[in-house]
C-alpha atoms as a PDB file:
ATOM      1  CA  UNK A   1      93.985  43.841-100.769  1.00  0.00           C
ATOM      2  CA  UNK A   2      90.396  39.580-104.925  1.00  0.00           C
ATOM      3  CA  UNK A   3      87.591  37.925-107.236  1.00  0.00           C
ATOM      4  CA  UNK A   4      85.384  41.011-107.032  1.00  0.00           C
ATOM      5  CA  UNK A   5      87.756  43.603-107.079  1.00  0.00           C
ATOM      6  CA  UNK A   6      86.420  45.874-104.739  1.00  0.00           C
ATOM      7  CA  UNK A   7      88.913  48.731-103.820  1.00  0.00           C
ATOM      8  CA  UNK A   8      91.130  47.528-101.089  1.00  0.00           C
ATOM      9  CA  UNK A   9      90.291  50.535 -98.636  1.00  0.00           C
ATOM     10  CA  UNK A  10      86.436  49.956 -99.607  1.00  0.00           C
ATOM     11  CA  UNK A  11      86.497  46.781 -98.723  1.00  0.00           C
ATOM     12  CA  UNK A  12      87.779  46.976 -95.317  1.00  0.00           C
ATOM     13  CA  UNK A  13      84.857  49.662 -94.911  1.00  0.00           C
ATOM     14  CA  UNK A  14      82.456  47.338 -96.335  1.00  0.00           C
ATOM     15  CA  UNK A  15      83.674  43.741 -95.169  1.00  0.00           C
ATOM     16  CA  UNK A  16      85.162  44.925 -92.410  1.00  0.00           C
ATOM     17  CA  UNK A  17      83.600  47.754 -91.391  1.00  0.00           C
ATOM     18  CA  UNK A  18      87.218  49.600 -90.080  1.00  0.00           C
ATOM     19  CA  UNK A  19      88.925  52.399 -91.672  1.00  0.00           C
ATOM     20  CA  UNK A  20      91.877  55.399 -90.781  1.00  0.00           C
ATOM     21  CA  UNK A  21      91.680  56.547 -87.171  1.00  0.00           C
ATOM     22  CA  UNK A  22      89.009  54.461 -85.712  1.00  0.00           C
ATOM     23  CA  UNK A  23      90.622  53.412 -82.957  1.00  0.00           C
ATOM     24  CA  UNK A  24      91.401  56.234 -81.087  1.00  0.00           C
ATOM     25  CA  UNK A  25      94.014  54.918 -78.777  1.00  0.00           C
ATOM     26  CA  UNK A  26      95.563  52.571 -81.240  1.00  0.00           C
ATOM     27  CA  UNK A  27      98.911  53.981 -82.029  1.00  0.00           C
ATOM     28  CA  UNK A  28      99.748  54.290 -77.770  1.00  0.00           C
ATOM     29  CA  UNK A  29      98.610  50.566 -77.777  1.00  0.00           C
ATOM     30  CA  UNK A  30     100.961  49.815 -80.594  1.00  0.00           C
ATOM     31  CA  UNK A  31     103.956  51.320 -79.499  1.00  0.00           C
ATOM     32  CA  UNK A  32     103.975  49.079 -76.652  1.00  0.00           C
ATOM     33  CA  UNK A  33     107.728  47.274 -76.610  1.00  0.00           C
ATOM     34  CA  UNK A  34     107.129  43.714 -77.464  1.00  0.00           C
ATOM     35  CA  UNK A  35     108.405  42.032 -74.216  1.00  0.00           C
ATOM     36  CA  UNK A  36     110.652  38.717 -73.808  1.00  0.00           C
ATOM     37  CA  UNK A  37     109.645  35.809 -71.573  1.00  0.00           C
ATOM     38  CA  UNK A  38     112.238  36.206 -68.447  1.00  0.00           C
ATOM     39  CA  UNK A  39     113.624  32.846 -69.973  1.00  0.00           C
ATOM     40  CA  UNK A  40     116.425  33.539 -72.253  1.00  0.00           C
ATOM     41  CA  UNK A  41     116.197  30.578 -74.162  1.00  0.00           C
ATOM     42  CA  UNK A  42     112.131  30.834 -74.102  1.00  0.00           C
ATOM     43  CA  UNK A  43     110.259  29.467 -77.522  1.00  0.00           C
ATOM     44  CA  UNK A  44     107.794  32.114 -77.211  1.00  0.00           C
ATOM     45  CA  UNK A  45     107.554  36.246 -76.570  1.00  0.00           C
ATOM     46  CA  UNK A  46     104.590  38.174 -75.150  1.00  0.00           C
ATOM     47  CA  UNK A  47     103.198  40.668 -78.051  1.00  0.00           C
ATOM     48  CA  UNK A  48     101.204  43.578 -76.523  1.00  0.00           C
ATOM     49  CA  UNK A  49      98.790  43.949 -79.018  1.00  0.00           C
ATOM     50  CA  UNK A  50      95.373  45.919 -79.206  1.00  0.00           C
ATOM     51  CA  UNK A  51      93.638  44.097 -77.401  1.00  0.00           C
ATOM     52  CA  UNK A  52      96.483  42.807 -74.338  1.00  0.00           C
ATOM     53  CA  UNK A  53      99.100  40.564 -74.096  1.00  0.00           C
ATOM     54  CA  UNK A  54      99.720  37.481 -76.427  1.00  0.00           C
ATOM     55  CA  UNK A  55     101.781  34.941 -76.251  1.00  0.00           C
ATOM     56  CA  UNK A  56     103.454  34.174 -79.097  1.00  0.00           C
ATOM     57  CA  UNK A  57     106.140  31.962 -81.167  1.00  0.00           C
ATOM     58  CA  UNK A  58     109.724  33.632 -80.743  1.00  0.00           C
ATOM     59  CA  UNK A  59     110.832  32.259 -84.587  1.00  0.00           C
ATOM     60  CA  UNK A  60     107.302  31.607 -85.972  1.00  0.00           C
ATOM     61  CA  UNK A  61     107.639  29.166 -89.154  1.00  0.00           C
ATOM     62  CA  UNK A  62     103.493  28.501 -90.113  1.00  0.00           C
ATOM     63  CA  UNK A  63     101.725  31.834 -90.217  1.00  0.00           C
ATOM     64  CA  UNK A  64      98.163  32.629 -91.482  1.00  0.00           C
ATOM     65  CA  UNK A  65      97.102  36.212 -92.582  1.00  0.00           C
ATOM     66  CA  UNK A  66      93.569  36.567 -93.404  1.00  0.00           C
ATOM     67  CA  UNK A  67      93.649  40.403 -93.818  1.00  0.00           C
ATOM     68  CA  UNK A  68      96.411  42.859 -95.314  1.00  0.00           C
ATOM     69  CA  UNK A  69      99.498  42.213 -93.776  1.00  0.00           C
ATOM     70  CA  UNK A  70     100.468  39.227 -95.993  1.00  0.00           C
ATOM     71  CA  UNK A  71     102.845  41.338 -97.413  1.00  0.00           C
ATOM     72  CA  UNK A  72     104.748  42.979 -94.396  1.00  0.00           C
ATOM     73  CA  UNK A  73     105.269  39.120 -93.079  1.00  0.00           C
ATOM     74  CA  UNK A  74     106.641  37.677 -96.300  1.00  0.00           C
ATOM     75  CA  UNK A  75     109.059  40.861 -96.366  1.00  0.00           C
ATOM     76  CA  UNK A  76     110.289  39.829 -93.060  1.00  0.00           C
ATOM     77  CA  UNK A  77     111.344  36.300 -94.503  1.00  0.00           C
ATOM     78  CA  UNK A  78     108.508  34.369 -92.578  1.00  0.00           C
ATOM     79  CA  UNK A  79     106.707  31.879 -94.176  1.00  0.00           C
ATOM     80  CA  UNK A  80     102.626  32.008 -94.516  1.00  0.00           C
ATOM     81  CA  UNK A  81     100.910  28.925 -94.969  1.00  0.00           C
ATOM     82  CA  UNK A  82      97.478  30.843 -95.705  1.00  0.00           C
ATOM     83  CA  UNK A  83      96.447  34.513 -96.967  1.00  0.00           C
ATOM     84  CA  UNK A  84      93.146  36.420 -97.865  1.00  0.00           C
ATOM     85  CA  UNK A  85      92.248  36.198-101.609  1.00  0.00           C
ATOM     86  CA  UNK A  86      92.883  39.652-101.851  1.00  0.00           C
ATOM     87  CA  UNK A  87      96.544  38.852-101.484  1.00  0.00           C
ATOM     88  CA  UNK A  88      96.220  36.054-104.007  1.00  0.00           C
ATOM     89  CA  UNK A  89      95.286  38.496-105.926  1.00  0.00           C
ATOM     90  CA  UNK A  90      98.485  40.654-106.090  1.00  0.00           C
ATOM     91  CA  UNK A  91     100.616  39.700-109.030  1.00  0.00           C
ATOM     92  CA  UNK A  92     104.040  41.341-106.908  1.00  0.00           C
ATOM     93  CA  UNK A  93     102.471  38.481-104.647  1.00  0.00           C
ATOM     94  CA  UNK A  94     102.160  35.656-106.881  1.00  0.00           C
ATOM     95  CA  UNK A  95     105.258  33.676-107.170  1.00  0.00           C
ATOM     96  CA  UNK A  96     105.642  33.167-102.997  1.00  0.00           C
ATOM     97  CA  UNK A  97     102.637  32.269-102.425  1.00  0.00           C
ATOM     98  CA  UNK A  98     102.869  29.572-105.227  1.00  0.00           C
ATOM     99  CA  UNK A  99     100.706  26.385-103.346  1.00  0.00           C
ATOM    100  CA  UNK A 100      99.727  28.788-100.619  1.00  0.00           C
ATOM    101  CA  UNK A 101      96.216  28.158 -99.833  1.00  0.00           C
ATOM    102  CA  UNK A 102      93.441  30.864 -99.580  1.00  0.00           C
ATOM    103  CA  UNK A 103      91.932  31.294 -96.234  1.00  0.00           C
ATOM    104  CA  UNK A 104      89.495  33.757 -94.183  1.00  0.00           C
ATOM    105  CA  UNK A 105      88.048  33.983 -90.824  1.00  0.00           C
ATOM    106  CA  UNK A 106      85.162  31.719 -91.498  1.00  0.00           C
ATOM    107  CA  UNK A 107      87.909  28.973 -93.049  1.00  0.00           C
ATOM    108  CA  UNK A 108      87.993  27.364 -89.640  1.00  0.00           C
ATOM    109  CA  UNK A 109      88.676  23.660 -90.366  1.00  0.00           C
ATOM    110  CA  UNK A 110      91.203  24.664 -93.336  1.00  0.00           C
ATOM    111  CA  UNK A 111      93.023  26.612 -90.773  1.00  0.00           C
ATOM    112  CA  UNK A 112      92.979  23.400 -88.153  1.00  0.00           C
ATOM    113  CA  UNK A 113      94.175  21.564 -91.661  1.00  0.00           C
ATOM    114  CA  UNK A 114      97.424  23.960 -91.964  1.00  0.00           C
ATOM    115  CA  UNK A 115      98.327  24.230 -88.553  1.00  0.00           C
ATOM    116  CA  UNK A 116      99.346  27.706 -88.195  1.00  0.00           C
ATOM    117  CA  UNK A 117     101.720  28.966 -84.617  1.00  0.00           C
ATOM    118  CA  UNK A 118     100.362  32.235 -85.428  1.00  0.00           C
ATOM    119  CA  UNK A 119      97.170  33.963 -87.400  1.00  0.00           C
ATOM    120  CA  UNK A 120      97.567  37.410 -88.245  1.00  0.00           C
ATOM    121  CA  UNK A 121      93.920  39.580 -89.029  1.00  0.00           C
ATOM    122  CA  UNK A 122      92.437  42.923 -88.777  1.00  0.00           C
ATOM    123  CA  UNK A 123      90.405  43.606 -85.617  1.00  0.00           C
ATOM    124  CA  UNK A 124      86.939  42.467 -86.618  1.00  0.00           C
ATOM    125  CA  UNK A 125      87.453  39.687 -87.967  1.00  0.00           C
ATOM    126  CA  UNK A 126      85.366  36.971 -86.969  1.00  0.00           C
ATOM    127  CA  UNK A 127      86.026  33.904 -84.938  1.00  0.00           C
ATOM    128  CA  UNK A 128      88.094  35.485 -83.029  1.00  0.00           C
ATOM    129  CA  UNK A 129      87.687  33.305 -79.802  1.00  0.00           C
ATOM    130  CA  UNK A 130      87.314  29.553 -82.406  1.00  0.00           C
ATOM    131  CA  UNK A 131      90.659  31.124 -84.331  1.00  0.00           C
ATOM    132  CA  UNK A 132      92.484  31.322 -80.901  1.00  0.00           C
ATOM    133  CA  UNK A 133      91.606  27.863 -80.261  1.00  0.00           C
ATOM    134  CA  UNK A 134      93.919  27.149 -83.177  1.00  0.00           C
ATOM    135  CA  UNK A 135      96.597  29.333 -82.895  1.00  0.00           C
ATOM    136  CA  UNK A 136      97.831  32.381 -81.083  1.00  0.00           C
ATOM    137  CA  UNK A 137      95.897  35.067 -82.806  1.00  0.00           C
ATOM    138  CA  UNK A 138      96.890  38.587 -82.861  1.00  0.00           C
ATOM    139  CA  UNK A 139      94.973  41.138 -84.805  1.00  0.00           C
ATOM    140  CA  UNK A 140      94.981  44.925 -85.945  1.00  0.00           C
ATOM    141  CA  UNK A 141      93.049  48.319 -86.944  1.00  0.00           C
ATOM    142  CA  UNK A 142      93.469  49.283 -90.368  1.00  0.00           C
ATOM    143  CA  UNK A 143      94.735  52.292 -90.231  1.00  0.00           C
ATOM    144  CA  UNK A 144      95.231  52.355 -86.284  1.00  0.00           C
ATOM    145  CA  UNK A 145      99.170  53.602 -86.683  1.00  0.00           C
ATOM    146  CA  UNK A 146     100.701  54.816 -89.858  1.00  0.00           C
ATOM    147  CA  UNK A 147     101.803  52.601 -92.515  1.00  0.00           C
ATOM    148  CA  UNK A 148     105.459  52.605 -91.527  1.00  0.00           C
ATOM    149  CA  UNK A 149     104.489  51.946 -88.126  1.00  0.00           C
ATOM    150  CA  UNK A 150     102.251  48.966 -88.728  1.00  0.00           C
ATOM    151  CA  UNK A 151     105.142  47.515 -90.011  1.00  0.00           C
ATOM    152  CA  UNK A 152     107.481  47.770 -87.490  1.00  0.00           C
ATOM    153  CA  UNK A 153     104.113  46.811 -85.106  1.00  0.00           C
ATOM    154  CA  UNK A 154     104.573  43.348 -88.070  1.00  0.00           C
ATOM    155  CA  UNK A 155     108.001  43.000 -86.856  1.00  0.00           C
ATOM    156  CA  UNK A 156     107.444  43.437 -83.080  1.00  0.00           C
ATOM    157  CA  UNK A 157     105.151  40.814 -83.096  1.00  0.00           C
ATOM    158  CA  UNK A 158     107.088  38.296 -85.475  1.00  0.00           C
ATOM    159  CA  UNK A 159     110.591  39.471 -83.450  1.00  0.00           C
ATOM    160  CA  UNK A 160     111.877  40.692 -86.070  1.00  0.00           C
ATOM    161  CA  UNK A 161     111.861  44.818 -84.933  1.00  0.00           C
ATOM    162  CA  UNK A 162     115.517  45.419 -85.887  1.00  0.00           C
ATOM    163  CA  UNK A 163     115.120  44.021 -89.583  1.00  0.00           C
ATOM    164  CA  UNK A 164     111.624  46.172 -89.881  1.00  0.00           C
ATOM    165  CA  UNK A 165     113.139  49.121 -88.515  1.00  0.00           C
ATOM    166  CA  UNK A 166     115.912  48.886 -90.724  1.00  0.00           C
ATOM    167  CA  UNK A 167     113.557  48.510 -93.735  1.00  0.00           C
ATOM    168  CA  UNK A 168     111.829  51.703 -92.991  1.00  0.00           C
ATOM    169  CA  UNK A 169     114.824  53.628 -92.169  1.00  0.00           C
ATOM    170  CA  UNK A 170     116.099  52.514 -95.790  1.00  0.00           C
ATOM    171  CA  UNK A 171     112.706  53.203 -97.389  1.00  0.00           C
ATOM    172  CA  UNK A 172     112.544  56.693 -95.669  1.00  0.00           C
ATOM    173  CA  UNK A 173     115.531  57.985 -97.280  1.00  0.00           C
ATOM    174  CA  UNK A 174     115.004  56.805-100.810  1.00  0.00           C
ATOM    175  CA  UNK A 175     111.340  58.047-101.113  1.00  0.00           C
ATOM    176  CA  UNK A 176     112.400  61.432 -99.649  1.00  0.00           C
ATOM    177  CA  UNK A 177     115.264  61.637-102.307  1.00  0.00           C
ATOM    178  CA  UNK A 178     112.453  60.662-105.012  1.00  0.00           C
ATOM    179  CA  UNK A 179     110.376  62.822-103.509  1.00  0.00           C
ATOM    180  CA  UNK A 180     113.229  65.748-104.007  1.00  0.00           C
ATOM    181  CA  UNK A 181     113.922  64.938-107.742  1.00  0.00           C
ATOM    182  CA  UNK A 182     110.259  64.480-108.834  1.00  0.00           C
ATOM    183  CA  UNK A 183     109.424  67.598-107.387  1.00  0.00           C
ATOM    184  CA  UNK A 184     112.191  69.248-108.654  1.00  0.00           C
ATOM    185  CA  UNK A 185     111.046  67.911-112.099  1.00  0.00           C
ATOM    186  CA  UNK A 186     107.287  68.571-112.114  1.00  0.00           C
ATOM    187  CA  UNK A 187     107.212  71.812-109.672  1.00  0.00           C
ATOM    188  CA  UNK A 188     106.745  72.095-106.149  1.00  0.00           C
ATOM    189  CA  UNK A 189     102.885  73.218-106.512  1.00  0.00           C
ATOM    190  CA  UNK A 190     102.068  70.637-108.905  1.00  0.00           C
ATOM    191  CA  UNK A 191      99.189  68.358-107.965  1.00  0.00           C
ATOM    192  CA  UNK A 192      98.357  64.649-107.980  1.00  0.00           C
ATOM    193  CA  UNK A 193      95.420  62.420-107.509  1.00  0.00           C
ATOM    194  CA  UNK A 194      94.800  58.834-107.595  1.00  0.00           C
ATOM    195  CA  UNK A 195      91.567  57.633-108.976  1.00  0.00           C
ATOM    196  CA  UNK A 196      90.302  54.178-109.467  1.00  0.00           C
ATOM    197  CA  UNK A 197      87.096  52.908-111.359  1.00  0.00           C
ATOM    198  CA  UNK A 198      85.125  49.785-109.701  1.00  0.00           C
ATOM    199  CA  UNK A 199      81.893  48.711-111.447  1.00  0.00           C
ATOM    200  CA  UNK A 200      81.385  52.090-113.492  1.00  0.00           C
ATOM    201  CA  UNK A 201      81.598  54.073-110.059  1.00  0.00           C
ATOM    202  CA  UNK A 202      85.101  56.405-109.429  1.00  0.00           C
ATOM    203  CA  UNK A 203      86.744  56.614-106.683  1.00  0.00           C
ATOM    204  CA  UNK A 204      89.399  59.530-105.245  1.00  0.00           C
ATOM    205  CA  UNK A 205      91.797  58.676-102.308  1.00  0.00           C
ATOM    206  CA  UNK A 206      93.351  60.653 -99.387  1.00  0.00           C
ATOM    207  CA  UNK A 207      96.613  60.156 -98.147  1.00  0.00           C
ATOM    208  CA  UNK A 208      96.811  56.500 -96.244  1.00  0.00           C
ATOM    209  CA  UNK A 209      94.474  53.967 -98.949  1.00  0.00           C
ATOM    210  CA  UNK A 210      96.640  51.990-100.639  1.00  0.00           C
ATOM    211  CA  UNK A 211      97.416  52.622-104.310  1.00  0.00           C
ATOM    212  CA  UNK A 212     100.605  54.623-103.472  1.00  0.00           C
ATOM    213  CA  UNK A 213      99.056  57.400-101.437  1.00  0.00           C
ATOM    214  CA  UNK A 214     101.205  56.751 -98.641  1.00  0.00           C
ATOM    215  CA  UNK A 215     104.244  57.682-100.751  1.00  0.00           C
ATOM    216  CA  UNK A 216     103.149  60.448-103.011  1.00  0.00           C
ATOM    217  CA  UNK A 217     101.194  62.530-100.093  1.00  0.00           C
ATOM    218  CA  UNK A 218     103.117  61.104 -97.019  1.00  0.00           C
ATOM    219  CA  UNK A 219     106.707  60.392 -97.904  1.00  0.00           C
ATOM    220  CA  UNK A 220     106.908  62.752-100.955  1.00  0.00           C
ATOM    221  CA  UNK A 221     104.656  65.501 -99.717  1.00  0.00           C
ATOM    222  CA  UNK A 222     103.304  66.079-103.170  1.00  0.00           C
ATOM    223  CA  UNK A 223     100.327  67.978-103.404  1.00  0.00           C
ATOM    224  CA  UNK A 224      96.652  66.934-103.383  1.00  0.00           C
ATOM    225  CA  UNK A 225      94.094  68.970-105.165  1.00  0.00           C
ATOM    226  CA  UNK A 226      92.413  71.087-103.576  1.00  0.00           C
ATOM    227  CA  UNK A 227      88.706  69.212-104.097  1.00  0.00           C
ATOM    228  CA  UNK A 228      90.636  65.745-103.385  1.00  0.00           C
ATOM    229  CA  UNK A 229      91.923  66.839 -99.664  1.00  0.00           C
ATOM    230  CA  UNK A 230      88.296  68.807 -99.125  1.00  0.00           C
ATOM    231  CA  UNK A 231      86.333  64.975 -99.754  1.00  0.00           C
ATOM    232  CA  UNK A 232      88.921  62.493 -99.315  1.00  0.00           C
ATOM    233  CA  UNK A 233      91.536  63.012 -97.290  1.00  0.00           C
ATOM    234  CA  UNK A 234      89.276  62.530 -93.570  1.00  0.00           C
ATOM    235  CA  UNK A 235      87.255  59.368 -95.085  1.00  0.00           C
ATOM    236  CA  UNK A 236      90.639  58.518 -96.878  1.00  0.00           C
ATOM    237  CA  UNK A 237      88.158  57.864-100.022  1.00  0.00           C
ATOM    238  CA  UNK A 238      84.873  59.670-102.150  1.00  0.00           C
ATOM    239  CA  UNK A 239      83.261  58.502-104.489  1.00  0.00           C
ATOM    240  CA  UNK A 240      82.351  60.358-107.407  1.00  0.00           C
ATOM    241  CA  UNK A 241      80.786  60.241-111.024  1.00  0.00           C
ATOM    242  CA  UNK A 242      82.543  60.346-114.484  1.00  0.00           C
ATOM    243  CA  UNK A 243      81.111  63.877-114.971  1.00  0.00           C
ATOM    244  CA  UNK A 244      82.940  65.764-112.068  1.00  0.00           C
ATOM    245  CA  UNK A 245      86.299  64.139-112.301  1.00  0.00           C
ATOM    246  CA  UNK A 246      87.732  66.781-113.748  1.00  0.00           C
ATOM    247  CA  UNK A 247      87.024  68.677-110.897  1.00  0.00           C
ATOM    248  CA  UNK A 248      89.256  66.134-108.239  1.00  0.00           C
ATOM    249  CA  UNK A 249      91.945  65.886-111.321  1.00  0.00           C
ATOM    250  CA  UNK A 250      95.526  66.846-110.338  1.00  0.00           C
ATOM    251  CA  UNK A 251      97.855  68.105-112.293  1.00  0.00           C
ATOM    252  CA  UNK A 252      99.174  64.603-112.729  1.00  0.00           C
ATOM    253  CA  UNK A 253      96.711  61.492-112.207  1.00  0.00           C
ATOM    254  CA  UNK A 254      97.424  57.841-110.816  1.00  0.00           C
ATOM    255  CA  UNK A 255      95.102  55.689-112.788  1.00  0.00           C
ATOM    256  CA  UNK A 256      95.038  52.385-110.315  1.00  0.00           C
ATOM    257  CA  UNK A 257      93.226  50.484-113.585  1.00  0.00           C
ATOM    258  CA  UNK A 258      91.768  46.793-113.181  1.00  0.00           C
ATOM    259  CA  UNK A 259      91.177  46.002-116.825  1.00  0.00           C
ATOM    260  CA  UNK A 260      88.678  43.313-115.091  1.00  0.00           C
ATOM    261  CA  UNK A 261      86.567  46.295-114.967  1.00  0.00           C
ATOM    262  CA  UNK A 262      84.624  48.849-117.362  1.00  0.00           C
ATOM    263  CA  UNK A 263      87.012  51.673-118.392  1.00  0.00           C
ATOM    264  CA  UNK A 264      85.001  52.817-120.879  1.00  0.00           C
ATOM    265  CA  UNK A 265      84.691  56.526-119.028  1.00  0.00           C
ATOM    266  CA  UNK A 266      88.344  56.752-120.108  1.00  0.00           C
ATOM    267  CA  UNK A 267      86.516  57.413-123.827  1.00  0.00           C
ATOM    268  CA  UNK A 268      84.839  59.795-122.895  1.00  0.00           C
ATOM    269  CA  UNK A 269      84.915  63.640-123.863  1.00  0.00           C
ATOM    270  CA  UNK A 270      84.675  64.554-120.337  1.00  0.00           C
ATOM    271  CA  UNK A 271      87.969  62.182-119.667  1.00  0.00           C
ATOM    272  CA  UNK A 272      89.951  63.318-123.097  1.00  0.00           C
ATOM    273  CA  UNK A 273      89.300  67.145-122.162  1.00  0.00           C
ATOM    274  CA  UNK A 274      90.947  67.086-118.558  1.00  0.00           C
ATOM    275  CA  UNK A 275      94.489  68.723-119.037  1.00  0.00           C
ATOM    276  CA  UNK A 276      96.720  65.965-117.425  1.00  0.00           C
ATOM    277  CA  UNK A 277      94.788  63.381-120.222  1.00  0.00           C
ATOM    278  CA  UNK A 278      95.494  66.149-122.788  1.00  0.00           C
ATOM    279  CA  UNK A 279      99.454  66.087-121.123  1.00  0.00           C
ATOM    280  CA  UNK A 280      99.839  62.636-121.323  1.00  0.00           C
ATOM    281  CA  UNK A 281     100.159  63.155-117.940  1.00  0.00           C
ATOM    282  CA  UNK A 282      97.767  60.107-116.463  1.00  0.00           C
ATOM    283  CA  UNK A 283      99.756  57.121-115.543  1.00  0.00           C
ATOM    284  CA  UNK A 284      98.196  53.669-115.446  1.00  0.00           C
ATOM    285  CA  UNK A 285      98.949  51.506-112.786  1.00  0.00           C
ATOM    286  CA  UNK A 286      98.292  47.959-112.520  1.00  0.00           C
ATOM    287  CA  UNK A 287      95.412  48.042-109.384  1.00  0.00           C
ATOM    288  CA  UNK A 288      96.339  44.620-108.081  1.00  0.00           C
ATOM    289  CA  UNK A 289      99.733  45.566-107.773  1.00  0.00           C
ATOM    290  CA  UNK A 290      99.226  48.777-105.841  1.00  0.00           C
ATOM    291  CA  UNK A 291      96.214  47.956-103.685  1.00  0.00           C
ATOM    292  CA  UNK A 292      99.094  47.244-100.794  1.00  0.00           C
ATOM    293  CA  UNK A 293     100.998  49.357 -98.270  1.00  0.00           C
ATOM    294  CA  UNK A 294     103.532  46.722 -97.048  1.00  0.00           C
ATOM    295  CA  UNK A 295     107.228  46.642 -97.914  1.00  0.00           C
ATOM    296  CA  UNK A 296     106.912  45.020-100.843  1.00  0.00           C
ATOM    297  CA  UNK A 297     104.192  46.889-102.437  1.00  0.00           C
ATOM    298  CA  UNK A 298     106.006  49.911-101.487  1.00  0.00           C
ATOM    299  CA  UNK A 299     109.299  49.271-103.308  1.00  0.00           C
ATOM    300  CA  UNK A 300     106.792  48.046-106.275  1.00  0.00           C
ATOM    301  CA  UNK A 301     104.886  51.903-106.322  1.00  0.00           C
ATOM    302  CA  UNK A 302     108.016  53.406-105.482  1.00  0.00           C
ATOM    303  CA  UNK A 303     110.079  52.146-108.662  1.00  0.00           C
ATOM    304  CA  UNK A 304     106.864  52.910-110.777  1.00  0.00           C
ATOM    305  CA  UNK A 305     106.371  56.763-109.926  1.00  0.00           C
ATOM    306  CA  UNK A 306     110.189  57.029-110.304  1.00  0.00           C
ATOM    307  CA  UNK A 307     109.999  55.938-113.618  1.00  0.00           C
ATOM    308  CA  UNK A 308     106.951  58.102-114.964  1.00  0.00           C
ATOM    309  CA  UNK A 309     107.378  60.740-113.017  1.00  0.00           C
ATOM    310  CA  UNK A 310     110.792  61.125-114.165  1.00  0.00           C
ATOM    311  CA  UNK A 311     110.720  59.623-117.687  1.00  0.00           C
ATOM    312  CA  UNK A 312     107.513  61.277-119.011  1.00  0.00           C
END
């Protein structure tokens, strides 16, 4: 999801101009069985993707992701010769993609350079038609299908379904049974909100941005304050000032902190007076860790509300 750190979900709004649910039809498109070339020994599959059929590598080995799903591939064991900066960014990131060079849609003769078999992007991207020159190009809508979903939609296209499946099946059950003891240990009507500070300007997030909202209001089915789910939960963001954070604060707060930024708020008597500050109940997450919903990020955001959740 990074130079300017703009919030990952923002900056598909901004840069990108997509967001949860905008494609209407997306998740019937999705769930389209990836289909086999009636060759059995065929180097290449037909992906139904958004947009229609692509044909694409059976055992891809040179992939390019220049939007979000840099994660979900390198989970799957394929290797990606070029990713966004936002997923340079990402310290959980950092040690694969080691020498992996930083591309984007308007990278065009870098891409030729690398030689991808396969580029992987959200569905505005541009270039589309110059990228497809270059390789077989298959791209998404953020937030078309659920998170889970999208990454068995990762492993359809990359034929790898059974080892994405199994992932999610695996994930499933452990964030339920963390979802179990940490309600068990905090109440089942305690709250929780996830804020994040870019450029002096808050932000509150709904259920499906990044930043661990997936598991804590999805998976977990903890509860979102009251003023979070009213503003944030259909946008999946809102942006709001210092002075009314209190008033989106859950009983427990997910700090997703860049310390790139200007935390100063955090000084504040507003901040100090909210009761979950006064609890030591705030828990600071690195931002670039958590901007992600792929497997890896997951496991990442999983371990870390385990362990404060539990070990407050």
């Amino acid at each position: 999801m990074k130079k300017m750190f703009i919030p990952f979900a923002l900056s598909l709004l901004i840069l990108n101009a997509c967001g949860a649910g905008e494609n209407s039809d997306g998740e019937e498109n999705l769930s389209n069985n990836t289909s086999h070339s009636p060759e059995n020994n065929s180097e290449t599959i037909t992906y139904e993707s958004e947009s229609g059929p692509v044909e694409v590598p059976a055992d891809p080995e040179r992939v390019a992701v220049l939007s979000t799903f840099t994660g979900n591939v390198m989970a799957l064991d394929v290797n990606v010769v070029g990713v966004d900066d936002w997923s340079k960014g990402s310290p959980l990131f950092e040690e694969k993609l080691e020498g992996v060079e930083t591309v984007s849609d308007e990278s065009l003769e870098k891409l030729i350079e690398l030689e991808p078999d396969l580029i992987i992007g959200l569905n505005n991207i541009n270039n589309v038609d110059r990228l497809e020159e270059i390789a077989p190009t298959v791209t998404f809508t953020y937030g078309g299908v659920d998170y889970l979903t999208q990454h068995i939609e990762i492993g359809k296209l990359l034929n790898k379904e059974e080892e994405a499946q199994a992932w999610v099946d695996d994930f499933e059950k452990r964030a339920e049974e963390a979802g179990e003891a940490i309600k068990a240990h905090i109440g089942e009507d305690a709250t929780v909100s996830v804020f994040e500070n870019f450029n002096k300007q808050l932000y509150v997030f709904g259920d499906n941005w990044g930043r661990g909202t997936e598991i804590l209001y999805q998976a977990m089915e903890l509860e979102m304050p009251e003023k979070v789910e009213e503003m944030a939960l259909e946008e999946g963001y809102y942006a709001l000032s210092p002075e009314v954070l209190p008033d989106f604060a859950g009983d427990y707060m997910i700090f997703s902190k860049d310390d790139d930024m200007d935390n100063s708020f955090t000084e504040t008597e507003t901040y100090q007076n909210i009761p979950a500050v006064q609890n030591d109940q705030v828990f600071e997450a690195n931002a670039k860790a958590i901007y992600f919903n792929d497997p890896i990020s997951l496991d990442y955001q999983l371990e870390f509300f385990q362990d404060h959740f539990l070990d407050y």
